[in-house]
Structure formats: C-alpha cells, structure tokens
Protein backbone atom coordinates (compact mmCIF):
# COMPACT_ATOMS: atom_id res chain seq x y z
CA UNK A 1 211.12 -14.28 -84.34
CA UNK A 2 212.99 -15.61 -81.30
CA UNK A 3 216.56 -16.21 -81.08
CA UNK A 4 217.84 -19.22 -80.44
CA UNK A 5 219.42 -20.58 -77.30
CA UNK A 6 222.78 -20.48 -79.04
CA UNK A 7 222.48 -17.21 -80.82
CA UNK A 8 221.85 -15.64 -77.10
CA UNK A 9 224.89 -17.33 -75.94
CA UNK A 10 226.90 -15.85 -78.89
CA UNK A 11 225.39 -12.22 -78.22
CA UNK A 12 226.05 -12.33 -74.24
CA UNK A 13 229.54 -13.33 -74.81
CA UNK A 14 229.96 -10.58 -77.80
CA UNK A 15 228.48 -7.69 -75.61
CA UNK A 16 230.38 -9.20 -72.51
CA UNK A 17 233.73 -8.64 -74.19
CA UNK A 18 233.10 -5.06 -75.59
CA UNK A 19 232.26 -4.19 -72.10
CA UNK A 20 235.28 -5.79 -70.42
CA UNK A 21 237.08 -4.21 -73.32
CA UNK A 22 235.73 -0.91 -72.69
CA UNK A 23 236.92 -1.51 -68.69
CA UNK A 24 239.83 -2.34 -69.45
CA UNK A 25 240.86 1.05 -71.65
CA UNK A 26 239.14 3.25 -68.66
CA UNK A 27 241.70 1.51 -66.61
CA UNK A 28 244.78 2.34 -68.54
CA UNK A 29 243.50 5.68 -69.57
CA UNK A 30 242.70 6.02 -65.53
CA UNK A 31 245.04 3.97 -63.83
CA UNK A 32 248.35 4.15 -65.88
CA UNK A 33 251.89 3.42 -64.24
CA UNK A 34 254.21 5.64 -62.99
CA UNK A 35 258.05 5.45 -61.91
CA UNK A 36 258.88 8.00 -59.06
CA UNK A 37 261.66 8.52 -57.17
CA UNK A 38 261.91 10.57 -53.59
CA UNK A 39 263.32 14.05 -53.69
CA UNK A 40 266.47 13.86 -51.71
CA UNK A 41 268.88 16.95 -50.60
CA UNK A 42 272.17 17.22 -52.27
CA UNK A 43 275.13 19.36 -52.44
CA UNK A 44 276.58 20.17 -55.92
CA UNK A 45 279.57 21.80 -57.14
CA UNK A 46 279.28 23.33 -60.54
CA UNK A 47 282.90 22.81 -61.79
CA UNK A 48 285.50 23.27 -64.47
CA UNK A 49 288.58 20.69 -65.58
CA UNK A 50 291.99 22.15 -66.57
CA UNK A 51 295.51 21.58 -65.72
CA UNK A 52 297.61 23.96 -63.23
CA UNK A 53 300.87 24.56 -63.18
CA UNK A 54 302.27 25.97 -59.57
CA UNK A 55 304.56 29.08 -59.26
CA UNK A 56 306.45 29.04 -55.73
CA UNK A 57 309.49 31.62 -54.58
CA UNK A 58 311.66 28.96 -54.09
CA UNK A 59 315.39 29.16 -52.78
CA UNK A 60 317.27 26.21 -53.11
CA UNK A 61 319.15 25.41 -49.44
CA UNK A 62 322.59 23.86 -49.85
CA UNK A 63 325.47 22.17 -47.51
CA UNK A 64 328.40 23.22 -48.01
CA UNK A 65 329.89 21.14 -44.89
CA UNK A 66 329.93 18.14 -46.36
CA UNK A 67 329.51 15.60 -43.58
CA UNK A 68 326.26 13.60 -43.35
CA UNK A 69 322.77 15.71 -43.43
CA UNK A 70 320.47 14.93 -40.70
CA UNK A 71 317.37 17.02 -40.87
CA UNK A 72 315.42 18.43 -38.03
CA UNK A 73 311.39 17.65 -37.82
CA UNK A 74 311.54 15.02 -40.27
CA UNK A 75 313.01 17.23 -43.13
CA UNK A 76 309.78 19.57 -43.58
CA UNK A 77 307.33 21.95 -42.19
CA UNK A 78 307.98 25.65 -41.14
CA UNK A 79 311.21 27.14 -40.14
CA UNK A 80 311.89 30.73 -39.20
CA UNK A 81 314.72 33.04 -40.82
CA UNK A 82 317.94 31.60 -39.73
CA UNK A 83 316.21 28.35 -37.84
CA UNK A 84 317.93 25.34 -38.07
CA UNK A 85 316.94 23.17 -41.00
CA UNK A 86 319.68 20.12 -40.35
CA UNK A 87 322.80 19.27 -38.68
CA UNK A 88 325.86 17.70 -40.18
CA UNK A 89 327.76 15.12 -39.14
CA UNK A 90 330.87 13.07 -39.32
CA UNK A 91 329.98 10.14 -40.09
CA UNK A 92 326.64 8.06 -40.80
CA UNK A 93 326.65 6.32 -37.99
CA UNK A 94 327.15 9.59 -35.72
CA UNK A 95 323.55 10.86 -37.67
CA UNK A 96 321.76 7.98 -36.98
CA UNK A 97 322.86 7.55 -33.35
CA UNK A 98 321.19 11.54 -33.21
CA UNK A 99 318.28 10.73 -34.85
CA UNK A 100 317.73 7.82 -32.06
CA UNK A 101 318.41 9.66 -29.49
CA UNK A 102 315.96 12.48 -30.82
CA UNK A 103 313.44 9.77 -30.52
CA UNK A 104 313.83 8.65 -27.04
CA UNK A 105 313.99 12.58 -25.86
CA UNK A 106 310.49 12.38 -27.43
CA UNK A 107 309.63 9.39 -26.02
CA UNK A 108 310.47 10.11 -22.50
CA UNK A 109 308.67 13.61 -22.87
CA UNK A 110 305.59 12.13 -23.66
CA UNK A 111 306.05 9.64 -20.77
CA UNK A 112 306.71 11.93 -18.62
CA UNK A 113 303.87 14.10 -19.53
CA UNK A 114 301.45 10.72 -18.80
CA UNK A 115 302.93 10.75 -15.34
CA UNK A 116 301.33 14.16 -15.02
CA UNK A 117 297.89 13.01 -15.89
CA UNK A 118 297.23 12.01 -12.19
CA UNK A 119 297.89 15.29 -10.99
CA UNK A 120 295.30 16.72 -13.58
CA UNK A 121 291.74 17.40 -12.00
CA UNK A 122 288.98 16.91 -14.48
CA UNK A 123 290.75 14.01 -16.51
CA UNK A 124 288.03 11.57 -17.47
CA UNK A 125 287.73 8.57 -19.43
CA UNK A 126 285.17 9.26 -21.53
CA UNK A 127 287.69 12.42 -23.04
CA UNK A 128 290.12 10.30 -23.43
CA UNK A 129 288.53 7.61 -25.10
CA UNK A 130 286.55 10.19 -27.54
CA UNK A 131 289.95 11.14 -28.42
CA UNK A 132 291.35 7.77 -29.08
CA UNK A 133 288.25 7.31 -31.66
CA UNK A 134 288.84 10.61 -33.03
CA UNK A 135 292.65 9.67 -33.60
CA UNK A 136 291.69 5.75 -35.00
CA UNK A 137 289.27 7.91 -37.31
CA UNK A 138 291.76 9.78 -38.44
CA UNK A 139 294.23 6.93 -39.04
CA UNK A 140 291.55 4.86 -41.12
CA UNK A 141 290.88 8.20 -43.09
CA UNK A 142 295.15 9.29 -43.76
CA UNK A 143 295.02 5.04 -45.05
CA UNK A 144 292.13 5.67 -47.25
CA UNK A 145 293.10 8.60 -48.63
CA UNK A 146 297.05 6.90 -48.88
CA UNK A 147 298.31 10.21 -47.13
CA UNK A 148 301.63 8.65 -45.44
CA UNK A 149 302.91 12.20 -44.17
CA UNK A 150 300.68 12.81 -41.33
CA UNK A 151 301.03 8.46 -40.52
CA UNK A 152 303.73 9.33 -37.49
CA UNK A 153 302.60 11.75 -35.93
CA UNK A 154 298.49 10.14 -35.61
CA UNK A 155 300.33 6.56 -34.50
CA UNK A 156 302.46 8.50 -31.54
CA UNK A 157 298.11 10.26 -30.87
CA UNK A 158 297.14 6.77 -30.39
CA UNK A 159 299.60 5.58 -28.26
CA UNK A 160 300.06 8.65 -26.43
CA UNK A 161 295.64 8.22 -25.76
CA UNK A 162 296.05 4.60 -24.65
CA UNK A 163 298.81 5.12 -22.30
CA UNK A 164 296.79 7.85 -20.46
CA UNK A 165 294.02 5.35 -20.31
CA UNK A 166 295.82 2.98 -18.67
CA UNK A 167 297.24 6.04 -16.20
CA UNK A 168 293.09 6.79 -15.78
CA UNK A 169 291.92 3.59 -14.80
CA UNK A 170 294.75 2.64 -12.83
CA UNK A 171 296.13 0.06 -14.92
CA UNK A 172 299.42 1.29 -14.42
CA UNK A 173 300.50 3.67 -11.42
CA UNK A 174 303.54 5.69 -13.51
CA UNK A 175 305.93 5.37 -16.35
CA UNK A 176 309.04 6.00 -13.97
CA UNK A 177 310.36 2.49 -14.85
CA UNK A 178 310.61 3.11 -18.70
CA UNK A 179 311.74 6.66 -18.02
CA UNK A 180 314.63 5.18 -16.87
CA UNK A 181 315.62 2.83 -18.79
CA UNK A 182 315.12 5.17 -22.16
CA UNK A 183 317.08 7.69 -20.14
CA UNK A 184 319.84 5.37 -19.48
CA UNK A 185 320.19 4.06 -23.59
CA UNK A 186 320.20 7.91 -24.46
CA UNK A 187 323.40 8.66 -22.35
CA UNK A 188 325.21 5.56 -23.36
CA UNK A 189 324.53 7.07 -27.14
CA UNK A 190 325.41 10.14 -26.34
CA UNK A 191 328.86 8.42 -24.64
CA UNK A 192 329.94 7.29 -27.84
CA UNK A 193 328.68 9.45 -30.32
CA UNK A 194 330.59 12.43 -31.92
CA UNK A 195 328.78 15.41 -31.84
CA UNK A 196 327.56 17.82 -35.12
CA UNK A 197 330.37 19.54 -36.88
CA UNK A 198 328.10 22.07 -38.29
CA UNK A 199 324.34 23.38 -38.34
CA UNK A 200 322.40 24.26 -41.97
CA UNK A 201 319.93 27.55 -41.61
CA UNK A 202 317.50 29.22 -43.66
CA UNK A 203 318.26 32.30 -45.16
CA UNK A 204 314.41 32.92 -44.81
CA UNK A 205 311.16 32.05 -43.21
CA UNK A 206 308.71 29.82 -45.00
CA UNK A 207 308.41 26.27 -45.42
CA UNK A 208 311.07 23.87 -46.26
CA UNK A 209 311.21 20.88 -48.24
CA UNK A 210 314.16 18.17 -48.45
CA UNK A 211 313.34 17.77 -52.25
CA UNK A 212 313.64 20.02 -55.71
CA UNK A 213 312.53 19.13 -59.43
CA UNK A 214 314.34 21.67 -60.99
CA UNK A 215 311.43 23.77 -61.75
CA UNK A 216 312.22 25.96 -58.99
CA UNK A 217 313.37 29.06 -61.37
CA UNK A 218 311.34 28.49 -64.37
CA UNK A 219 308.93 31.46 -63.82
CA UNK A 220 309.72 35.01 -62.24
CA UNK A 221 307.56 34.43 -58.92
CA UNK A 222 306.44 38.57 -58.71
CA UNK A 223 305.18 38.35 -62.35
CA UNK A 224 302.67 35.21 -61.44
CA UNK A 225 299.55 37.43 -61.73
CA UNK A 226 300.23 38.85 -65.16
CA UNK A 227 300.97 35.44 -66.93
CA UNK A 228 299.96 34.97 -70.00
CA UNK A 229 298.77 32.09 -72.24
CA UNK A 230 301.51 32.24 -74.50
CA UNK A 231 303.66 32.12 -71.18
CA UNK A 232 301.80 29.30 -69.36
CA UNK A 233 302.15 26.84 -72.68
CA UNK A 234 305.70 28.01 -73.04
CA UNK A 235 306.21 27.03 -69.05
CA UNK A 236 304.23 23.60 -69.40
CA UNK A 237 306.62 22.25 -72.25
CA UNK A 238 309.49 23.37 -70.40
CA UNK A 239 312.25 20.84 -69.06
CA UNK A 240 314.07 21.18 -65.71
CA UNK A 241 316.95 22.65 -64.73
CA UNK A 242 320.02 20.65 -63.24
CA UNK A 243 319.61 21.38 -59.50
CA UNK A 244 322.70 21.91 -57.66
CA UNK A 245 324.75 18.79 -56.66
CA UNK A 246 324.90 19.93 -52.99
CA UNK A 247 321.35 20.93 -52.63
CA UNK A 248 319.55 19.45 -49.54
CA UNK A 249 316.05 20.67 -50.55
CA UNK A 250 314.12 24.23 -50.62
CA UNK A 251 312.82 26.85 -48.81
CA UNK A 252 309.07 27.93 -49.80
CA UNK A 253 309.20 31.39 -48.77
CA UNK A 254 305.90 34.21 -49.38
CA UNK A 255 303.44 31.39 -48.53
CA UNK A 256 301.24 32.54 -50.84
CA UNK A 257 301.59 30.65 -54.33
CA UNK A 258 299.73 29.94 -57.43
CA UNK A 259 297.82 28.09 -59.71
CA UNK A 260 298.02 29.01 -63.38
CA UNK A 261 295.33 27.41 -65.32
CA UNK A 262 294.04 27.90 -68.85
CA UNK A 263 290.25 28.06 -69.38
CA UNK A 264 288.18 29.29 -72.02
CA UNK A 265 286.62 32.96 -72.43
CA UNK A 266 283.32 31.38 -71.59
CA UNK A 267 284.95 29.74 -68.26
CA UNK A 268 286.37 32.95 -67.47
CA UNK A 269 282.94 34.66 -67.43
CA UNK A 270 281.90 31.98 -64.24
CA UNK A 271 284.14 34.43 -62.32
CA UNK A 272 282.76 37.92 -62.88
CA UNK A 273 281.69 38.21 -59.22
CA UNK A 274 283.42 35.42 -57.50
CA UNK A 275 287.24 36.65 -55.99
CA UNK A 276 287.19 34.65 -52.87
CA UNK A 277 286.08 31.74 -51.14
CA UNK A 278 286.69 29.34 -54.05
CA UNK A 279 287.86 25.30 -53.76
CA UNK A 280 290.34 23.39 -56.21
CA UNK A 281 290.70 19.50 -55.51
CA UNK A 282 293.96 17.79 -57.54
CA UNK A 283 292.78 13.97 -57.37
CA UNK A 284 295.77 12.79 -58.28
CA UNK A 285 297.68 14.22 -55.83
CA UNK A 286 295.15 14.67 -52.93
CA UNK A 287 291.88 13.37 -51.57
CA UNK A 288 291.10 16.98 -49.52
CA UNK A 289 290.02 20.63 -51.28
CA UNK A 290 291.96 23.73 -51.43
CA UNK A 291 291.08 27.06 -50.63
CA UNK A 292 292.16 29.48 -52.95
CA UNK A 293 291.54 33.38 -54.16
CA UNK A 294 291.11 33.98 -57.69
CA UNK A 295 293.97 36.72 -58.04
CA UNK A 296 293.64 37.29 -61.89
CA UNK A 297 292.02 36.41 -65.27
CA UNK A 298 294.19 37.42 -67.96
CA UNK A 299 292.41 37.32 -71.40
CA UNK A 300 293.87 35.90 -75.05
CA UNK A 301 290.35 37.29 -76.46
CA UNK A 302 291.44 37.00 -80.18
CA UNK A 303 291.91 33.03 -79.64
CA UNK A 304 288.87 32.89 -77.08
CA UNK A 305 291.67 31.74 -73.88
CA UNK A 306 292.44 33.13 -70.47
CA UNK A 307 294.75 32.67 -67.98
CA UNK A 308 293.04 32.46 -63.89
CA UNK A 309 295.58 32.88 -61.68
CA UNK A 310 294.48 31.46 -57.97
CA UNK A 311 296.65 32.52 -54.92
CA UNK A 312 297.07 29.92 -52.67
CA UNK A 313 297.61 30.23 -48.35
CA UNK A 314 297.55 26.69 -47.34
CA UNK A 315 300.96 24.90 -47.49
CA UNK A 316 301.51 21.09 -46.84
CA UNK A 317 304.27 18.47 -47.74
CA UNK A 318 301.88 17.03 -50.43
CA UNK A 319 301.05 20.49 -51.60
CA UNK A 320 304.60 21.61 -52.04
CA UNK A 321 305.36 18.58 -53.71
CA UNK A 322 302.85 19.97 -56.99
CA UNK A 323 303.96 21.50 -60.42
CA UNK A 324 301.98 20.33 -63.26
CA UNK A 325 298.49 18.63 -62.30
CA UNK A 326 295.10 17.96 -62.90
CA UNK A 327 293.19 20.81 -61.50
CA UNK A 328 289.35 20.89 -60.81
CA UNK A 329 287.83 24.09 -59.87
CA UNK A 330 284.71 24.50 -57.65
CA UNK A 331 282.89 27.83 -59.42
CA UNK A 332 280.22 27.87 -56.98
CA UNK A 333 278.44 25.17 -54.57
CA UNK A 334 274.75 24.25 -54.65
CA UNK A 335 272.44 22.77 -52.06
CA UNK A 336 269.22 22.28 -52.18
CA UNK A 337 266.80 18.91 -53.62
CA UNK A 338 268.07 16.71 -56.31
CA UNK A 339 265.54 15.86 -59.46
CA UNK A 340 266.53 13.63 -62.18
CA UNK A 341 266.10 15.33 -65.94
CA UNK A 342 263.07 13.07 -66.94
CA UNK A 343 261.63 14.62 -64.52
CA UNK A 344 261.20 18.22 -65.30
CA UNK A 345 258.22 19.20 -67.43
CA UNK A 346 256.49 22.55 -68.64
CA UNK A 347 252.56 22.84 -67.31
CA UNK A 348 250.31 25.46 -66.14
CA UNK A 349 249.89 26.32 -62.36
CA UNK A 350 246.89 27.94 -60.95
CA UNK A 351 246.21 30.45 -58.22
CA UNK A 352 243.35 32.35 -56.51
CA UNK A 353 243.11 35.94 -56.61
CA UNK A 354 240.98 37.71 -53.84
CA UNK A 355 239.44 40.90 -55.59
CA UNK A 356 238.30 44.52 -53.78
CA UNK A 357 234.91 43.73 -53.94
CA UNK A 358 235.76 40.44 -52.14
CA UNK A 359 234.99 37.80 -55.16
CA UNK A 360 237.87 36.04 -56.23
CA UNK A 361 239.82 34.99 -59.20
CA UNK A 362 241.40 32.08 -60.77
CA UNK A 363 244.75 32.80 -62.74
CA UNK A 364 247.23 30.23 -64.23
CA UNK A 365 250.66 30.36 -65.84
CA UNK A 366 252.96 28.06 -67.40
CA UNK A 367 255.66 26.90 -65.45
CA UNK A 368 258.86 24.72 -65.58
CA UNK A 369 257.73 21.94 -62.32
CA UNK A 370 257.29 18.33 -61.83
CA UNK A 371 254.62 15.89 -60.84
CA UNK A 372 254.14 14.49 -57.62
CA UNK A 373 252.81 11.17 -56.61
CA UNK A 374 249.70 12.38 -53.35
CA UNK A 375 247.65 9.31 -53.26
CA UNK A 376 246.86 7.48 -56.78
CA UNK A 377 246.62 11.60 -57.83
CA UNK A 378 249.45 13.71 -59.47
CA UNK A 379 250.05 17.24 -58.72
CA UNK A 380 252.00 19.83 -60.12
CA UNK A 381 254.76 21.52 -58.70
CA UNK A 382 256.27 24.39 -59.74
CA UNK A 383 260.28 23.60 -59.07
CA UNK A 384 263.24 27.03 -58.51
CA UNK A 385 266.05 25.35 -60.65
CA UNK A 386 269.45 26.58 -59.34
CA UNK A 387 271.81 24.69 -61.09
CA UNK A 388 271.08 21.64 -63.49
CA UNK A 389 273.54 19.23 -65.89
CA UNK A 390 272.65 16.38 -68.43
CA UNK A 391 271.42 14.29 -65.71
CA UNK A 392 269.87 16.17 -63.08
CA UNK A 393 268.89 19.64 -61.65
CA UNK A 394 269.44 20.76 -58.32
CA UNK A 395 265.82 23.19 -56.91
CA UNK A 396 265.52 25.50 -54.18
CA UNK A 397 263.62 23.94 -51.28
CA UNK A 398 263.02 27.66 -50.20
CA UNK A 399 262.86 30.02 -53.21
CA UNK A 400 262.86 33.62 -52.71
CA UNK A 401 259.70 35.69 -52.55
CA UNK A 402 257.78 36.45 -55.74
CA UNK A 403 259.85 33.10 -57.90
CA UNK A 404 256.67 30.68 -57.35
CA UNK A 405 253.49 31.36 -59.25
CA UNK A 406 251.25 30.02 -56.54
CA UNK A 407 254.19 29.90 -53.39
CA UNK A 408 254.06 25.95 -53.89
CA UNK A 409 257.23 23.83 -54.68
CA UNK A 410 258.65 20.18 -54.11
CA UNK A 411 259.48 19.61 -50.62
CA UNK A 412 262.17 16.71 -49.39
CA UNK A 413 260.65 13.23 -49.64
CA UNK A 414 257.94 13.85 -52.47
CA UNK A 415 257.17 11.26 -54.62
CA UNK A 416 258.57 12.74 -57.94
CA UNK A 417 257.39 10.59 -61.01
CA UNK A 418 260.76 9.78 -63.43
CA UNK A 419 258.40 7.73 -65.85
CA UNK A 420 255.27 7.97 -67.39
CA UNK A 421 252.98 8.67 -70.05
CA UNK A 422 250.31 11.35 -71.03
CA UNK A 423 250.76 13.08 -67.36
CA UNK A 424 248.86 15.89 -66.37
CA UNK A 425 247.76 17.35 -62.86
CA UNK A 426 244.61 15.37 -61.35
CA UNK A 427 245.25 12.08 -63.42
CA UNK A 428 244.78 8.80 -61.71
CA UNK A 429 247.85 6.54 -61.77
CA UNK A 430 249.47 4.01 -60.07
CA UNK A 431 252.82 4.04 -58.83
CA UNK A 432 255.31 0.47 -60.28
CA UNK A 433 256.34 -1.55 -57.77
C-alpha cells in the first residue's frame, strides 16, 4: 500500500526532528561550556589577627628650669647619653626667635651647598631629575599613606633637587644673593634675642619622644619575655598613670621592644620553626610592615592560650607612639600561581614507564589538579598546593622533585576552567565568552 503524499511529509518531518534532536544532545554532551580564568602569580601571606600591647624601657625626661622648652630636631629621633634634647628659654618669644633662626642656618646651608654643585664634576641632569621623581614619589606615597612625620624633611628633598636643577642648566649662576640676605635677618635676630638660660640632656641613649600616655611603667621592661596571659589581660585593662607635671616627653632607651599578643595553642604551633624573619603590619596606625623576632611563646595550655612575645629593632615616631593595637602577623609568605577553589578537583594522571626489556608501561594515580582549557580539549594537571584559604589556593609553579606524578603542573597563563559540568580529561568544550 503506498503512503500518501501527506503521510510522507509527516514521516520526513518526524525522523528530521529525532535526528536534529539527536545532534543537538551530541553537541552538549560534546561541546559543553566552560568558565576559565588565567593562572596568574601571586604573593600570599598566611596570617593571624590579635591585639598587641607594646612594652618599651621608658624614662620620662623632665625640666626642671622652667623657662620655655624648645626642642632640638623637631622634638624626636635619636639622641646620645647626655645629648641635648631642648633648650630653655626666657621667654616665648626668645624660643621662637631660635627656632627661626635654626631655620635660616638650614636654609643658608643648603644654599650654600647648591653653590657647590658647579664645582662638582659628574653632576648631570638626568641624576638630578631621577631624584626629584624619586622624592615627588615619595611625597605622593607619605600623602597616601597620611604619614605627616617624614612631610618636612621630603618638601626641603624637593626643593633642595629643583634648586640644583636650576644651578645645572644654568638657570641661575649662584645663590650668593639670598645667602645674604638670610644671613643678614639671622644676625638682626640674634641682636635682639636673649640667649638659652639652660640646656635639657638625656640621661641615656635611645630615642626620644616629646609625648607620654602614662603607660610608661605599667610593665617591668626585663620581664617582657616571660609574660604571661594572666599578665597581658591584667596590663590591657589597666588605666594610666598621672605623668609628671613637668615632663617634656621620654627617652626610648634598649631599642629593642615588644609586642605581647595573645593567640591560641593552635596559633602558637605556626611558630615551631619560625624565630626570625617575621612581619607585623598595625593598619591603624601604619600603612608599612614591621620586622620583628619571635622572642617567646609562653603557654596557658589548661585554657588552650599563649602569650608570643616579638622583639622589635626598628624605631620611628609613629612606632613609638603604639601601646594597645590591632596587630596582624605574617606566619609565613607564599608565592607562587593563584587558583580559585572551584577550581581544584581530584582525577587520575597517567604516566609511561620504560621497562628493562625496553617495552613500556602505562601507570596512573589519583591526584588533587585542575583542568586546563588547550584548544576546545581539557587536560589535567596535577597542581603542588602550598598554601590555600576558603577562596583560593596558592601552587608551586616549580615543585620539588618526586611531588608530580607525571612531572606536569599548571604553568602561568593557562586557561584554568572555574565552571563547568561533567569534566574529565579529553572532553570537548567550549570556552563562554
């Protein structure tokens, strides 16, 4: 019996869509998308968050004058045993006319160290305009990071670069002019101003400050490396003492000084075999890291606490200004190539094993790796993870010997798939746009 024109149609069209349909699941099965992102290098700090509390030997300085206190370099930075910390005066006015007259020594220093420049052989512009960007740099950075101290002294860089610039290119022929006019409204100051009726010293070397918060002899300085926990909650609930009425700041003396921290037992384990070398950052007090020792880690086992006492060399005016703060501690660094989470799966890798009798063999293992994007083809890469979070892991872009099944890993700028479904080494996919 023969079909009818219409039945044909009917039957074409039936058979035409169970093929397309039949296409179209080899193509998803075949051809399914991925999301990958490029393996990128990254440095990683594996860190802990606690609060420090700073131990200093700290003598309070004190004027026992009376007079007006005019300090000497800007009230802070080192002084030697018996150096001059400040001079007293009379009167305010006879301070301030000092100060000023500090300045335009300064001033006519620097000018007259310009005039020199000629005489220097190998003075070139390009130095001196690398070092005006250097100093502009540094300006831009001290703003961003709002550090004020180091303002003065990086404005007098800048000024001191362009006015050799000028000396360089011949824009000017010599600072004798200003010289003496700055020299002439020094000696009329020092014409009518009384001179200091007395001198303030250190006792000690170390580094002074022209500021105290009464914290200054809340903890026995030599007994800093035995502190306990009991001790360091004890010491963070304590209030200040009344500093004297005629203090004019403190010596920092032993420039060494800590960082008491509580951590947990578990934290305290992250330092079995790190003593040196380690980095704090305070945000809230500064932008840069610190380099510290770890000096001790004294143990509260029965309530699962420690004590890590870090000995501090460095000593700034932000630094010294520190008691209680937010303290985050850099255990250990990490470089190597970042990989998201999603990333990481568990498949087999294979390699070949020449035999003796010169045949070969094909052995496979299962691995933690990730898939790579060659082509429209994934492959499977065995990854070294060296130190990982919720987020991401950081891997070894050069593991040591024997840590790869096959000696293959992910390499910088492979195509590392995030997303996808059903993945295994050979499929066909195609990477979303």
């Amino acid at each position: 019996m023969k079909l009818k024109t219409s039945q044909k149609i009917i039957i074409i069209a039936a058979v035409a869509a169970i093929l397309i349909y039949i296409f179209i699941m080899f193509l998803s099965a075949n051809f399914s998308m991925v999301h990958t992102e490029s393996a990128v290098a990254a440095t990683l700090s594996k860190t802990i968050d606690t609060n420090g509390y700073i131990v200093r030997n700290e003598t309070y300085i004190t004027n026992t004058l009376g007079g007006v206190v005019s300090y000497v370099n800007n009230g802070g930075g080192s002084v030697s045993a018996n150096g001059v910390i400040a001079k007293v005066y009379a009167t305010e006015q006879d301070a301030t006319a000092h100060q000023q007259i500090d300045k335009l020594n300064t001033e006519i220093e620097r000018l007259q160290k310009l005039n020199e420049t000629k005489q220097v052989q190998g003075t070139s512009l390009e130095a001196i305009n690398s070092v005006l960007n250097n100093d502009i740099s540094t300006l831009i950075k001290s703003l961003h990071n709002n550090d004020f101290y180091s303002l003065e002294q990086t404005r007098n860089d800048i000024l001191m670069a362009i006015n050799e610039r000028q000396v360089v290119t011949g824009a000017v022929l010599n600072f004798n002019e200003q010289i003496a006019k700055l020299d002439a409204q020094k000696k009329s100051l020092e014409a009518t101003t009384g001179a200091a009726i007395g001198e303030i010293k250190s006792p000690i070397a170390g580094y002074f400050v022209d500021f105290s918060d009464g914290y200054e002899n809340s903890y026995d300085y030599s007994k800093a490396s035995s502190m306990t926990c009991d001790e360091l909650s004890q010491l963070k609930e304590k209030e200040s003492q009344d500093v004297p009425a005629n203090a004019i700041g403190k010596v920092i003396s032993n420039l060494n000084w800590y960082i008491c921290c509580p951590i947990t037992m578990d934290e305290a384990t992250e330092f079995s075999d790190i003593y040196d070398n380690v980095k704090v950052k305070m945000p809230f007090a500064t932008t840069d890291s610190v380099p510290v020792d770890v000096m001790a880690i004294n143990k509260d086992i029965a309530n699962n606490q420690a004590v890590i006492v870090l000995d501090c060399k460095f000593i700034s005016d932000e630094l010294a200004a520190l008691r209680n703060e937010k303290v985050q501690i850099d255990v250990k660094t990490y470089t190597g190539i970042k990989i998201s989470q999603k990333a990481i799966h568990d498949d087999s890798v294979q390699k070949i094993i020449e035999n003796d009798d010169g045949t070969t063999t094909t052995d496979s293992q299962q691995v933690k790796g990730v898939y790579v994007l060659h082509g429209n083809e994934l492959v499977f890469k065995q990854v070294d993870i060296l130190f990982s979070t919720e987020d991401y892991v950081i891997c070894s872009p050069k593991p040591d010997a024997g840590k790869l099944f096959n000696g293959e890993t992910v390499e910088l700028y492979d195509k590392i798939v995030t997303e996808g479904a059903d993945l295994y080494a050979g499929k066909i996919v195609k990477q979303s746009s």
